[in-house]
PDB file of N, CA and C in Angstrom:
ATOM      1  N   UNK A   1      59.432  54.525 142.896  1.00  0.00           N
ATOM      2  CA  UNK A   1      58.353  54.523 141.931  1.00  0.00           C
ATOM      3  C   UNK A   1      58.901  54.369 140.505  1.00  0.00           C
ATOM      4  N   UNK A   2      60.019  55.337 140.261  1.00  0.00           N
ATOM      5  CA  UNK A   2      60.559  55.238 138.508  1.00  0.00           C
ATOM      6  C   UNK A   2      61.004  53.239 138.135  1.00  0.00           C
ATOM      7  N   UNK A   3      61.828  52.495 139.745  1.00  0.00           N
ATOM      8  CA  UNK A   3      62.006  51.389 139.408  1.00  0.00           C
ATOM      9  C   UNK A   3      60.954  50.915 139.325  1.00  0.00           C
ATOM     10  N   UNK A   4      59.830  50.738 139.488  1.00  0.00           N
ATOM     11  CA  UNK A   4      58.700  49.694 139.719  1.00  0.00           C
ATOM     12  C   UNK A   4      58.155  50.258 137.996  1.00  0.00           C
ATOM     13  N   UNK A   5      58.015  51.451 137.606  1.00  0.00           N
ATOM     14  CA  UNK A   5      57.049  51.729 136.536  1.00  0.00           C
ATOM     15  C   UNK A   5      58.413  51.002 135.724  1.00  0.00           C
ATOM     16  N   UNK A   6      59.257  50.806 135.915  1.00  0.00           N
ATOM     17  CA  UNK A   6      60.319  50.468 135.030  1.00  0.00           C
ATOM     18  C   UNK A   6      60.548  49.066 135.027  1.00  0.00           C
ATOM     19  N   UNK A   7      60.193  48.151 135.545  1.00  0.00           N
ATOM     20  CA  UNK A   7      59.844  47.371 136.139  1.00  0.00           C
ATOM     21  C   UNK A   7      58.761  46.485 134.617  1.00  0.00           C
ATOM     22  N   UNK A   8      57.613  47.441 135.279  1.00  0.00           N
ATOM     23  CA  UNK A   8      56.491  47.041 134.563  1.00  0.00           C
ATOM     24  C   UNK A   8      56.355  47.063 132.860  1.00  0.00           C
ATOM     25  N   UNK A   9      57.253  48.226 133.219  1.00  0.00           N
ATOM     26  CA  UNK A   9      57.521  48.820 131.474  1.00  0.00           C
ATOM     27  C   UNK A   9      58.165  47.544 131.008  1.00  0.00           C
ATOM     28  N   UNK A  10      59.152  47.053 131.376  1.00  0.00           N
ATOM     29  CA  UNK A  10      60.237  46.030 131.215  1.00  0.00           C
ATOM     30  C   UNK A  10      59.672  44.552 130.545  1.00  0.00           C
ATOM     31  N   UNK A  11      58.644  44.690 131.386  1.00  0.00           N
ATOM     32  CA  UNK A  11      57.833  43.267 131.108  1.00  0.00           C
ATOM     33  C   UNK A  11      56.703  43.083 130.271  1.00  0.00           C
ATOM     34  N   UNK A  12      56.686  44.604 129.951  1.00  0.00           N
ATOM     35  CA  UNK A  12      55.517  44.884 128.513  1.00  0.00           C
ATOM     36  C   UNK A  12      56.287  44.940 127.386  1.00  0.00           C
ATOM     37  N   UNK A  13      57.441  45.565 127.489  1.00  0.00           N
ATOM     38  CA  UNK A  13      58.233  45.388 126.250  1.00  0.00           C
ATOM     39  C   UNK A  13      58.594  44.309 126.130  1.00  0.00           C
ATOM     40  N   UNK A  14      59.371  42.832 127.318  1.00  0.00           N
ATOM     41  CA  UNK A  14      59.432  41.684 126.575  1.00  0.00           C
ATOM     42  C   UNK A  14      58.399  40.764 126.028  1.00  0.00           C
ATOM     43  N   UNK A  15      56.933  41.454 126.512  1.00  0.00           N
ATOM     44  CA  UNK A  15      55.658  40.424 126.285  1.00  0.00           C
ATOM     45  C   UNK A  15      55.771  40.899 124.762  1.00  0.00           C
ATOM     46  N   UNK A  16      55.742  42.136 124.358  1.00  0.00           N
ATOM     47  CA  UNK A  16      55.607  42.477 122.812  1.00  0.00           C
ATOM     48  C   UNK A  16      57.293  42.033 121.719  1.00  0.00           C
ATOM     49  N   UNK A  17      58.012  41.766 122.627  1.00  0.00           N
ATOM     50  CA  UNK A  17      59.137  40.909 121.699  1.00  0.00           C
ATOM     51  C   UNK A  17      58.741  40.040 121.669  1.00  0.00           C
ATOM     52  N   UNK A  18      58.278  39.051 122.233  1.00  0.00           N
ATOM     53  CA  UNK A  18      58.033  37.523 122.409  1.00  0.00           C
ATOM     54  C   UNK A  18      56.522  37.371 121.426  1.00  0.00           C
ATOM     55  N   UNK A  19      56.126  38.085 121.644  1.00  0.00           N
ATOM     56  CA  UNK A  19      54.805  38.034 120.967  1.00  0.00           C
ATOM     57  C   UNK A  19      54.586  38.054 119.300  1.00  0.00           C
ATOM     58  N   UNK A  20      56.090  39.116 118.954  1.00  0.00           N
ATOM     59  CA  UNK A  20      56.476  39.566 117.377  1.00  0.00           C
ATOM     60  C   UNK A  20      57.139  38.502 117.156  1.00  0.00           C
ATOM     61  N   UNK A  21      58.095  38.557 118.195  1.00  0.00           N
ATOM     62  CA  UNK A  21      59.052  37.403 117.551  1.00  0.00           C
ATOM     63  C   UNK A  21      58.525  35.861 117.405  1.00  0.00           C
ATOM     64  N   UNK A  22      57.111  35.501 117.907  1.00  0.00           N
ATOM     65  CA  UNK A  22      56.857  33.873 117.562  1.00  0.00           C
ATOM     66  C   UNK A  22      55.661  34.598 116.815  1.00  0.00           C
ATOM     67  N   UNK A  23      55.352  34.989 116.478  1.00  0.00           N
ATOM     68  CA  UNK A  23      54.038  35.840 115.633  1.00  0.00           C
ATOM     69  C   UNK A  23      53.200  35.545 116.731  1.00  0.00           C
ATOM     70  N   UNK A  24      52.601  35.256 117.887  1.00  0.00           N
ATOM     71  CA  UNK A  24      51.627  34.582 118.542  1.00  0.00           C
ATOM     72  C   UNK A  24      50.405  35.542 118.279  1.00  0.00           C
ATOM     73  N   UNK A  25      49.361  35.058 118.413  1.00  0.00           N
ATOM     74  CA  UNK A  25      47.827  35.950 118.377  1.00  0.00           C
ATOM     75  C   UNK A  25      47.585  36.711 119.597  1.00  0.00           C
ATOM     76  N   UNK A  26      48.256  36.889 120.888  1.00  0.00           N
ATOM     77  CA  UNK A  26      48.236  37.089 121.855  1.00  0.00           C
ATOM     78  C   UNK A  26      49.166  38.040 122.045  1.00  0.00           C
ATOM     79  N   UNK A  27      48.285  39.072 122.277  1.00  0.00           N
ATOM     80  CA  UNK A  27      48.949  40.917 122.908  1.00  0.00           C
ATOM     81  C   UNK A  27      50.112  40.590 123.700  1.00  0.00           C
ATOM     82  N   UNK A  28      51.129  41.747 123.402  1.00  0.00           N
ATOM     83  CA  UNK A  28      52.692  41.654 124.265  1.00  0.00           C
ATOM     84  C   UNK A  28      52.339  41.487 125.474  1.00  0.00           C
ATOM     85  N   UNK A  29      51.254  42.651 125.854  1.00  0.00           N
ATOM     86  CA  UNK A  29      51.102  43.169 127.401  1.00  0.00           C
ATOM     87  C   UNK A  29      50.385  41.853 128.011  1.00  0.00           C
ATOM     88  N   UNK A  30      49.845  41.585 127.620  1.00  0.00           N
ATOM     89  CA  UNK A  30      49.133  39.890 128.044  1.00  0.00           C
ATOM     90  C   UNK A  30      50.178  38.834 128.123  1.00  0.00           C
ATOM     91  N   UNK A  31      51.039  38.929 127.240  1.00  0.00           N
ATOM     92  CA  UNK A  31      52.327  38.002 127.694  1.00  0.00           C
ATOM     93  C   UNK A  31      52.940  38.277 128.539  1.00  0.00           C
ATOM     94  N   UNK A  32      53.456  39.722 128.976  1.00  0.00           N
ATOM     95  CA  UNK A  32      54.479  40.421 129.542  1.00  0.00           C
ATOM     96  C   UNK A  32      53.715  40.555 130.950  1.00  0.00           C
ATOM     97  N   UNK A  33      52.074  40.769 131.320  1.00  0.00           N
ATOM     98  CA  UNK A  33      51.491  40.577 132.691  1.00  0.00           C
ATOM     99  C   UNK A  33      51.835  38.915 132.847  1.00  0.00           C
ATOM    100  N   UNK A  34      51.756  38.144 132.290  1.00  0.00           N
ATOM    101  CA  UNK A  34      52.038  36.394 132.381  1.00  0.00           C
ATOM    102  C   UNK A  34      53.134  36.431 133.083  1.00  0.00           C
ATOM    103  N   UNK A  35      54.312  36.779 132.615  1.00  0.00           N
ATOM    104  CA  UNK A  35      55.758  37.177 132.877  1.00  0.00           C
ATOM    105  C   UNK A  35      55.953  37.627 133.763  1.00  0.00           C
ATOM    106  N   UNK A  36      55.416  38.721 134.423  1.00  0.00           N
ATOM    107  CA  UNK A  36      55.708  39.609 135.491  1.00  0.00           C
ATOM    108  C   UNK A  36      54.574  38.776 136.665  1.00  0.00           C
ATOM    109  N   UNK A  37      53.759  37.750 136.424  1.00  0.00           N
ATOM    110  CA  UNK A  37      53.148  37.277 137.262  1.00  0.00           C
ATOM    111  C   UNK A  37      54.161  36.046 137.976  1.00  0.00           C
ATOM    112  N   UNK A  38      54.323  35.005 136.748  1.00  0.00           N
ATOM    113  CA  UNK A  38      55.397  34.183 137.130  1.00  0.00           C
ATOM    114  C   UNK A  38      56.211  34.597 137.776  1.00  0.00           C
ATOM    115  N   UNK A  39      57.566  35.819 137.463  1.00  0.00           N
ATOM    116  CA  UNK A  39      58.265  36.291 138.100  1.00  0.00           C
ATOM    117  C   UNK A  39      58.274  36.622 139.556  1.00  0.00           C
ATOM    118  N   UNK A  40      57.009  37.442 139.546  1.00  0.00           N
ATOM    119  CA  UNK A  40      56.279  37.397 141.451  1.00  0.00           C
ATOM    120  C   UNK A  40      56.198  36.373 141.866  1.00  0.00           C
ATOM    121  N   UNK A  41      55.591  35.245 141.493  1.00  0.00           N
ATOM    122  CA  UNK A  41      55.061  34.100 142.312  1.00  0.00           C
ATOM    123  C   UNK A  41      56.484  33.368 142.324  1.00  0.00           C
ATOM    124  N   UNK A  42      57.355  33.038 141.762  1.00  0.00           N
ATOM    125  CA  UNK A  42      58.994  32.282 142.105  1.00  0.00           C
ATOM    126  C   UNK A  42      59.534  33.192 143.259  1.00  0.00           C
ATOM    127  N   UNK A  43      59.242  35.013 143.174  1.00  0.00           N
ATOM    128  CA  UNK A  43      59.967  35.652 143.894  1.00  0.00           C
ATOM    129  C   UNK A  43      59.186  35.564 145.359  1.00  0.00           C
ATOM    130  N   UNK A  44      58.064  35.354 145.513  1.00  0.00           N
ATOM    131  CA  UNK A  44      57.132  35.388 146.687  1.00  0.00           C
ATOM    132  C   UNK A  44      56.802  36.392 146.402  1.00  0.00           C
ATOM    133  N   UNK A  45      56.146  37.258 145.688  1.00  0.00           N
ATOM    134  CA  UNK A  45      55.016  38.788 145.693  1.00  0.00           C
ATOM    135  C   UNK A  45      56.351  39.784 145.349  1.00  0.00           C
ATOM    136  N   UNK A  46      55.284  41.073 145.341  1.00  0.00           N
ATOM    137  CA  UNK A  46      55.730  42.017 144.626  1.00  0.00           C
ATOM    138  C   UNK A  46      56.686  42.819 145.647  1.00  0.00           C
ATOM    139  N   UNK A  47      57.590  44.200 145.487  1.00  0.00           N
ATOM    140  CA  UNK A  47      57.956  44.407 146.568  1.00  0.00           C
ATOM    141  C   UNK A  47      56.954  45.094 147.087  1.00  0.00           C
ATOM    142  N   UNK A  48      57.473  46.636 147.901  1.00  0.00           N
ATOM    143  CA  UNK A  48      56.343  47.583 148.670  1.00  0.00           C
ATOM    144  C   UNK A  48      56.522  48.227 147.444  1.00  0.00           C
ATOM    145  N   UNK A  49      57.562  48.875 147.176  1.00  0.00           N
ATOM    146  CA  UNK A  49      57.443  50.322 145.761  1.00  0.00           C
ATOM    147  C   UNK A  49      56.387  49.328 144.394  1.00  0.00           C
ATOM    148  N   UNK A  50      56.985  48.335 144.107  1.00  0.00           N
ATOM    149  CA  UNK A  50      55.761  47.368 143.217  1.00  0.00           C
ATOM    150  C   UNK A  50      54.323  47.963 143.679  1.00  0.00           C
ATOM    151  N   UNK A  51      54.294  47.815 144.743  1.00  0.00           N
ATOM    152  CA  UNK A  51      53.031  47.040 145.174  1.00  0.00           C
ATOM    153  C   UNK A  51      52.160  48.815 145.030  1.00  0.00           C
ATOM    154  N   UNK A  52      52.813  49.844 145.746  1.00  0.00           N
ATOM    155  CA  UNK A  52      51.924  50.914 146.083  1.00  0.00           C
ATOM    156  C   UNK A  52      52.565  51.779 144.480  1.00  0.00           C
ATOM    157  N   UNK A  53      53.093  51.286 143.816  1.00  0.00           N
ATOM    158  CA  UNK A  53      53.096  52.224 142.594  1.00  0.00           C
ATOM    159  C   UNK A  53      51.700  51.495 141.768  1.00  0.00           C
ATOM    160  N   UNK A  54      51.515  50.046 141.904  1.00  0.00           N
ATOM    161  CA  UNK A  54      50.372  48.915 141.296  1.00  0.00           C
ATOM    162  C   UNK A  54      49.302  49.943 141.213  1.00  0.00           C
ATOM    163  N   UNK A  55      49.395  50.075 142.347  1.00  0.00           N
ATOM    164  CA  UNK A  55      47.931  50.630 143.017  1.00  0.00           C
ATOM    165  C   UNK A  55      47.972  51.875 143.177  1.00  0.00           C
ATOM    166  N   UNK A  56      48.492  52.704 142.464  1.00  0.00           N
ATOM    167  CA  UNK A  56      47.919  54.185 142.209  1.00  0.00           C
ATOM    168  C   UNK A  56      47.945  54.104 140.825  1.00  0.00           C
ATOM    169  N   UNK A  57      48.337  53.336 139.853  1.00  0.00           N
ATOM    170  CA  UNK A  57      47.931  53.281 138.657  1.00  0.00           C
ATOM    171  C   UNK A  57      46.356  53.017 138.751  1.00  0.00           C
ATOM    172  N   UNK A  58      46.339  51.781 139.399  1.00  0.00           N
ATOM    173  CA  UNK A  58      44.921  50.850 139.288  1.00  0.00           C
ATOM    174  C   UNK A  58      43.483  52.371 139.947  1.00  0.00           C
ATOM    175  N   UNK A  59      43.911  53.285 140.922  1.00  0.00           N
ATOM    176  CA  UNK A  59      43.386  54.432 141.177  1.00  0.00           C
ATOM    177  C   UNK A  59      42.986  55.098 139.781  1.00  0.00           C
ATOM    178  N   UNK A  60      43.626  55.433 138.818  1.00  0.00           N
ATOM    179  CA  UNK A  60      43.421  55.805 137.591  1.00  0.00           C
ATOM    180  C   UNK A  60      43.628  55.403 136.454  1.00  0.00           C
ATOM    181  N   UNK A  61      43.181  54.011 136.657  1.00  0.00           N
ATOM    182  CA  UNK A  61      42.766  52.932 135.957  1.00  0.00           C
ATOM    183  C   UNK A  61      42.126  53.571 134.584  1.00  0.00           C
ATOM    184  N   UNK A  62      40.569  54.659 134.918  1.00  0.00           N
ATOM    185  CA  UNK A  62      39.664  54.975 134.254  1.00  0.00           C
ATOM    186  C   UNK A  62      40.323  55.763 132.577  1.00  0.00           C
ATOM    187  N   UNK A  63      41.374  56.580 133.573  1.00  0.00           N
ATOM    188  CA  UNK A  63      42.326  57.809 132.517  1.00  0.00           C
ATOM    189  C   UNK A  63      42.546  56.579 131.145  1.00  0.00           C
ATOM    190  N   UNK A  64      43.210  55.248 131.443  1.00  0.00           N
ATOM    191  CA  UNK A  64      43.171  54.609 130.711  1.00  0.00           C
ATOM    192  C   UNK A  64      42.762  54.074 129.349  1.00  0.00           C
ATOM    193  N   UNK A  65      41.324  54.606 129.824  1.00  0.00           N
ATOM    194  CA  UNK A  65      40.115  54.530 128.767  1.00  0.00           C
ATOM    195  C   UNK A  65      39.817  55.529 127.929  1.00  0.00           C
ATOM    196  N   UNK A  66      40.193  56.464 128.129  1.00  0.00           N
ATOM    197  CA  UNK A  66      40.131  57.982 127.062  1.00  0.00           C
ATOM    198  C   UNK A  66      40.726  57.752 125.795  1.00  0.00           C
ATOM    199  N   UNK A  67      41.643  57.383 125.613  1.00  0.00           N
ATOM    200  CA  UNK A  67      42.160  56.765 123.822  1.00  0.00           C
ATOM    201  C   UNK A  67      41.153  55.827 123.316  1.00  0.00           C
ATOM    202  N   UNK A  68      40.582  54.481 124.010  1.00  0.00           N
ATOM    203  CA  UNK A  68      40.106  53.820 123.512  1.00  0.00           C
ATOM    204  C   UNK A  68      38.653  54.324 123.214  1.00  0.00           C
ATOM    205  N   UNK A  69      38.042  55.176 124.036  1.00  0.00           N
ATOM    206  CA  UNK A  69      36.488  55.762 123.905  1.00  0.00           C
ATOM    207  C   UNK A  69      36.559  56.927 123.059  1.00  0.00           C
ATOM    208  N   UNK A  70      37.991  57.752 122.505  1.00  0.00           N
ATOM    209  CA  UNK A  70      38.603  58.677 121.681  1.00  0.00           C
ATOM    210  C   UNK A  70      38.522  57.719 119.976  1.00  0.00           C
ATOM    211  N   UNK A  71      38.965  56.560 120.410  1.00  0.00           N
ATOM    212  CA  UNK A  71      38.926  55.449 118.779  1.00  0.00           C
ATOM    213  C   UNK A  71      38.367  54.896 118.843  1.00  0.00           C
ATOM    214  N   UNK A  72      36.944  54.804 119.418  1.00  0.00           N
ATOM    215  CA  UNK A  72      35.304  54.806 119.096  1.00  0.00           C
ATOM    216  C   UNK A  72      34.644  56.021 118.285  1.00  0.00           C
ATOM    217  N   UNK A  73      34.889  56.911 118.895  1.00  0.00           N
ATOM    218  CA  UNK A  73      34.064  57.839 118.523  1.00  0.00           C
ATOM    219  C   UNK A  73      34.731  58.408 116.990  1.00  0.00           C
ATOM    220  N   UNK A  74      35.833  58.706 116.776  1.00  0.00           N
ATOM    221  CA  UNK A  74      36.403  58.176 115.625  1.00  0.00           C
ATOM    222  C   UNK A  74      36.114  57.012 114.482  1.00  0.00           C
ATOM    223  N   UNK A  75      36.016  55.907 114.512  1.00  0.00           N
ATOM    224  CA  UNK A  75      35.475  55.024 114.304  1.00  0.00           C
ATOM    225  C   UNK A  75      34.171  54.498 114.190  1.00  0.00           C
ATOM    226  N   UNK A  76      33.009  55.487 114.504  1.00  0.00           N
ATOM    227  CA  UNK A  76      31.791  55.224 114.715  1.00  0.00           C
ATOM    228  C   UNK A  76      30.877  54.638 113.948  1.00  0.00           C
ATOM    229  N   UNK A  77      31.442  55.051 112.515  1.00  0.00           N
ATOM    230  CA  UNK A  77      31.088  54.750 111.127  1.00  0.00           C
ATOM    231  C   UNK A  77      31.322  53.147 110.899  1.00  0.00           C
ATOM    232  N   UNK A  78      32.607  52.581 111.653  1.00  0.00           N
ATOM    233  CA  UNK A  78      32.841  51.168 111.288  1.00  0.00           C
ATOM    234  C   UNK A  78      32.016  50.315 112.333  1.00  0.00           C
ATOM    235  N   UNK A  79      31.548  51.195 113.467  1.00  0.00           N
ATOM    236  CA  UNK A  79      30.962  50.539 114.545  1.00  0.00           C
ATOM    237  C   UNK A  79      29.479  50.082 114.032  1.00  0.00           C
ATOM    238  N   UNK A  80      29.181  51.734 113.398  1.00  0.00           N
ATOM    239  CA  UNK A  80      27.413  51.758 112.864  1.00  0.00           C
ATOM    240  C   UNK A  80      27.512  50.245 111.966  1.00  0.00           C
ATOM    241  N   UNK A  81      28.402  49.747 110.871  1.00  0.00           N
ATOM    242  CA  UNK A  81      28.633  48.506 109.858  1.00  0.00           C
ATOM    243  C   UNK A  81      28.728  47.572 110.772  1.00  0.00           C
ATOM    244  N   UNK A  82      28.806  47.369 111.924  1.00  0.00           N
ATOM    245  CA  UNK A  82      29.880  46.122 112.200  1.00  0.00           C
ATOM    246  C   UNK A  82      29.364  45.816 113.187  1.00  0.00           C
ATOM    247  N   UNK A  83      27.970  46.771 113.485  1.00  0.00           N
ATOM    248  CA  UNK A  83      27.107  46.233 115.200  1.00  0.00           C
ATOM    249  C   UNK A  83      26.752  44.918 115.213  1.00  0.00           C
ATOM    250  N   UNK A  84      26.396  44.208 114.301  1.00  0.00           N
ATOM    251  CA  UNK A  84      25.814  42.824 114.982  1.00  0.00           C
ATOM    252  C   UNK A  84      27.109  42.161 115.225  1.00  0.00           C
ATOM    253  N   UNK A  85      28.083  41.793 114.906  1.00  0.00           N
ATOM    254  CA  UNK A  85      29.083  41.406 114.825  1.00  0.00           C
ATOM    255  C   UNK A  85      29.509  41.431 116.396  1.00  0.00           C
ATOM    256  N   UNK A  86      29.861  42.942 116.514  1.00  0.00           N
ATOM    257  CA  UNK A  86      30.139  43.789 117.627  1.00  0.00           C
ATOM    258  C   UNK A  86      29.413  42.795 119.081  1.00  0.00           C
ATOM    259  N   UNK A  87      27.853  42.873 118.727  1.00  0.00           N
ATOM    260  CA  UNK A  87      26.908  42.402 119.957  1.00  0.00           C
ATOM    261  C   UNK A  87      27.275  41.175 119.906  1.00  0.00           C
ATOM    262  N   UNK A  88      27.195  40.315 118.971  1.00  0.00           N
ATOM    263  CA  UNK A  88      27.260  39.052 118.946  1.00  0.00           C
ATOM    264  C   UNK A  88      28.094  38.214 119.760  1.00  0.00           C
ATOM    265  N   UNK A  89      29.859  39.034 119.545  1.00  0.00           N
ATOM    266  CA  UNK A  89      30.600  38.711 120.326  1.00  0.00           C
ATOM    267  C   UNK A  89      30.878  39.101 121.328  1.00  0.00           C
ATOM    268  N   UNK A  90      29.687  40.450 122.041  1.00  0.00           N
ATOM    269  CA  UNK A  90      29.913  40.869 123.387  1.00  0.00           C
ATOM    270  C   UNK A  90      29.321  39.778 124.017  1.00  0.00           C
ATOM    271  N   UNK A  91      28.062  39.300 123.477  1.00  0.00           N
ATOM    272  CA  UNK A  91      27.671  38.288 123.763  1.00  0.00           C
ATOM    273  C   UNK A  91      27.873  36.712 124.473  1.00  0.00           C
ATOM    274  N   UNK A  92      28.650  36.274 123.536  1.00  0.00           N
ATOM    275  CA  UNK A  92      29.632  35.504 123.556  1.00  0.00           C
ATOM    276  C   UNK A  92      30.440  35.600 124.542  1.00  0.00           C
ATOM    277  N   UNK A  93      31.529  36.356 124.709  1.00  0.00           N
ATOM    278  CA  UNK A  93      32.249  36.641 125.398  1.00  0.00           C
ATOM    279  C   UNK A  93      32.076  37.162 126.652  1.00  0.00           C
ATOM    280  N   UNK A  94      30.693  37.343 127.091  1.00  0.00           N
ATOM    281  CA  UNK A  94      29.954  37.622 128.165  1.00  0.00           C
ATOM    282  C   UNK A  94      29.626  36.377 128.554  1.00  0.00           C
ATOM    283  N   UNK A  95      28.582  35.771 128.251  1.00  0.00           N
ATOM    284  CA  UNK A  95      28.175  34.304 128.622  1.00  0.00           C
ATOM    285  C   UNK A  95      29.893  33.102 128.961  1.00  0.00           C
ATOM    286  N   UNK A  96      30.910  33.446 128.167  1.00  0.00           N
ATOM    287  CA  UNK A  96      31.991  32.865 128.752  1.00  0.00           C
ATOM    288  C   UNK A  96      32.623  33.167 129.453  1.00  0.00           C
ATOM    289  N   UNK A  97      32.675  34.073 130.118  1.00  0.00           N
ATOM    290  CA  UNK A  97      33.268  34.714 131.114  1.00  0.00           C
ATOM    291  C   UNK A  97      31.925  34.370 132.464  1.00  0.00           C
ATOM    292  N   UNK A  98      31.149  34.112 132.205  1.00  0.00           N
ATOM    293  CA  UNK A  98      30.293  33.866 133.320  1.00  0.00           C
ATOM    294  C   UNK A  98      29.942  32.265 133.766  1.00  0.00           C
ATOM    295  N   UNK A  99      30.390  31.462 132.860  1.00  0.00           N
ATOM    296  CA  UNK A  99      30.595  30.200 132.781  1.00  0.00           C
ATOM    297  C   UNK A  99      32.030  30.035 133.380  1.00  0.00           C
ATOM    298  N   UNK A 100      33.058  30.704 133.153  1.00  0.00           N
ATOM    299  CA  UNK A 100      34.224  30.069 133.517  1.00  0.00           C
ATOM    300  C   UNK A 100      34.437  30.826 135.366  1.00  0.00           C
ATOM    301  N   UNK A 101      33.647  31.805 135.174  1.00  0.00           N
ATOM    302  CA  UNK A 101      33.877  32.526 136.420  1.00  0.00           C
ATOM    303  C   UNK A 101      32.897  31.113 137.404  1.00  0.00           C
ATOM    304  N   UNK A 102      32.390  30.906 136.839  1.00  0.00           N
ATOM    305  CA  UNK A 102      31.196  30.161 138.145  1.00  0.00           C
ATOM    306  C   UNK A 102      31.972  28.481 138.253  1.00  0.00           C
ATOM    307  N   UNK A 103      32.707  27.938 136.653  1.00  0.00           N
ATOM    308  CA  UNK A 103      33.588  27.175 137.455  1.00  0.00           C
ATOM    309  C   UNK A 103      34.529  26.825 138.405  1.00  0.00           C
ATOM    310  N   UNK A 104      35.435  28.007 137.957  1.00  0.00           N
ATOM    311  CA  UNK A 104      36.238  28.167 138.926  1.00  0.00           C
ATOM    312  C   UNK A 104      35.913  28.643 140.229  1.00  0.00           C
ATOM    313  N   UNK A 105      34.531  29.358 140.263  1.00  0.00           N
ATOM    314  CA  UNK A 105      34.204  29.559 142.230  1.00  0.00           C
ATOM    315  C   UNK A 105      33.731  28.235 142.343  1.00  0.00           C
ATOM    316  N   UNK A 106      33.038  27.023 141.670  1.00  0.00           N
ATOM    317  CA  UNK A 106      32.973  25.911 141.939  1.00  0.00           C
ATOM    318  C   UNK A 106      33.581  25.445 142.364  1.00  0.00           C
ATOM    319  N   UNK A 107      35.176  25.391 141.436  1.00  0.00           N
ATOM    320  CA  UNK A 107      36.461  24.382 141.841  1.00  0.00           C
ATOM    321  C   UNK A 107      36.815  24.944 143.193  1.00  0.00           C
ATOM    322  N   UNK A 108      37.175  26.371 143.488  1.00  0.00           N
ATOM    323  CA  UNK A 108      37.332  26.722 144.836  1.00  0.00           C
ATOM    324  C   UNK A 108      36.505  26.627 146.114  1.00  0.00           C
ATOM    325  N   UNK A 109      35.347  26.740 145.792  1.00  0.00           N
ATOM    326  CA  UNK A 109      34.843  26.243 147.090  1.00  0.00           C
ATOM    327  C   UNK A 109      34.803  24.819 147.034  1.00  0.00           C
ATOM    328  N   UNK A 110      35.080  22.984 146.160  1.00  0.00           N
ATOM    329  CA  UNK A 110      35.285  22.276 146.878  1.00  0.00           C
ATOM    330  C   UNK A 110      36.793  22.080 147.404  1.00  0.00           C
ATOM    331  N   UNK A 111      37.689  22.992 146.958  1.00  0.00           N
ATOM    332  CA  UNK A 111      39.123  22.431 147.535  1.00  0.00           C
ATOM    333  C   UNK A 111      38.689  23.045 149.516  1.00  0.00           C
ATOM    334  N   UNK A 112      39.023  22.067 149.834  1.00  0.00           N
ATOM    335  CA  UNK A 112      38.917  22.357 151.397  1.00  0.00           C
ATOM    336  C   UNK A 112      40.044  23.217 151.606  1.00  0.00           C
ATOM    337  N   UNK A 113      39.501  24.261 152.867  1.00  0.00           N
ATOM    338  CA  UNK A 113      40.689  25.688 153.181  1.00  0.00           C
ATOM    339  C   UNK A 113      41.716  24.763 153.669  1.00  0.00           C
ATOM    340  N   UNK A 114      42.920  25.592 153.858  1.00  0.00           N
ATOM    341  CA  UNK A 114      44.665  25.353 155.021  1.00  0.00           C
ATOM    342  C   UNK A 114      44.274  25.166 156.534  1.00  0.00           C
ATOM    343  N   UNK A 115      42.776  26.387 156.603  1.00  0.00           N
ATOM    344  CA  UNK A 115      42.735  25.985 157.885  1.00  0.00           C
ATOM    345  C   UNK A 115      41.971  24.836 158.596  1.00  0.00           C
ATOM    346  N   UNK A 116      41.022  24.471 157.194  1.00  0.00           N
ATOM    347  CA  UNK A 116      40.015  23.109 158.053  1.00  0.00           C
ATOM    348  C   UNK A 116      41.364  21.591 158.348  1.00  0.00           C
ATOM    349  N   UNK A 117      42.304  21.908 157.610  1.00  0.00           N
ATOM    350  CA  UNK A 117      43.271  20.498 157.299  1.00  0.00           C
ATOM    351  C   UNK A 117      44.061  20.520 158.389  1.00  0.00           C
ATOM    352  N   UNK A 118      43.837  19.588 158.846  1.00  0.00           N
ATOM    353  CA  UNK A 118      45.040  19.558 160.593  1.00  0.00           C
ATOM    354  C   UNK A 118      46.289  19.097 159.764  1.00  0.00           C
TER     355      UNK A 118
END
C-alpha cells in the first residue's frame, strides 16, 4: 500500500513540476493522472497493490470534499458576489459535458465490438 500511495504521490508531484515549469493552465494533478495513465496503458494496467489501494481511496472519495465545502463556506461572501458568474458556468460546463458524453457513446456504439469481427 505505502508503494502504490507512493506511486501516486510520485505522479502528482511530477504533474505539478511540469505544470510550473511550462507555466501551463492545467492543474499538476491533471497532468500527473495523464502520466500515471500513459504509464499504465505502455505497462498493461495497474498492479494488484495499485489497483486495491485505487479503490479504497475511491471508497472515501467523499472525505475528499470537506476542505473544499470548508472553502465555501468560508468564502460565502465571494460566492453571494459572484453567483451569476458561478451558475453561468455551471451551466456551461454542464451542457458540455453532456454533449461530449453523448458523442463519444455515439462514437462507441458505431465502432463494431472484437467479438462481432471474425
Amino acid at each position: 500500500m505505502i508503494s502504490a500511495l507512493t506511486l501516486l504521490l510520485l505522479f502528482q508531484l511530477i504533474g505539478e513540476v511540469v505544470a510550473r515549469w511550462l507555466d501551463l493552465p492545467i492543474p499538476g494533478p491533471v497532468i500527473g493522472m495523464l502520466l500515471l495513465f500513459l504509464a499504465l496503458a505502455v505497462r498493461g494496467g495497474p498492479t494488484d497493490d495499485l489497483r486495491t489501494t485505487s479503490q479504497n481511496l475511491l471508497q472515501h472519495l467523499s472525505l475528499l470534499f470537506v476542505p473544499a465545502g470548508t472553502g465555501i463556506m468560508v468564502h460565502l461572501h465571494r460566492v453571494a458576489d459572484e453567483w451569476p458568474a458561478l451558475l453561468l458556468s455551471l451551466l456551461i460546463s454542464t451542457f458540455a459535458t453532456l454533449v461530449v458524453t453523448a458523442l463519444a457513446m455515439k462514437l462507441c456504439l458505431r465502432q463494431p465490438s472484437r467479438e462481432e469481427t471474425p
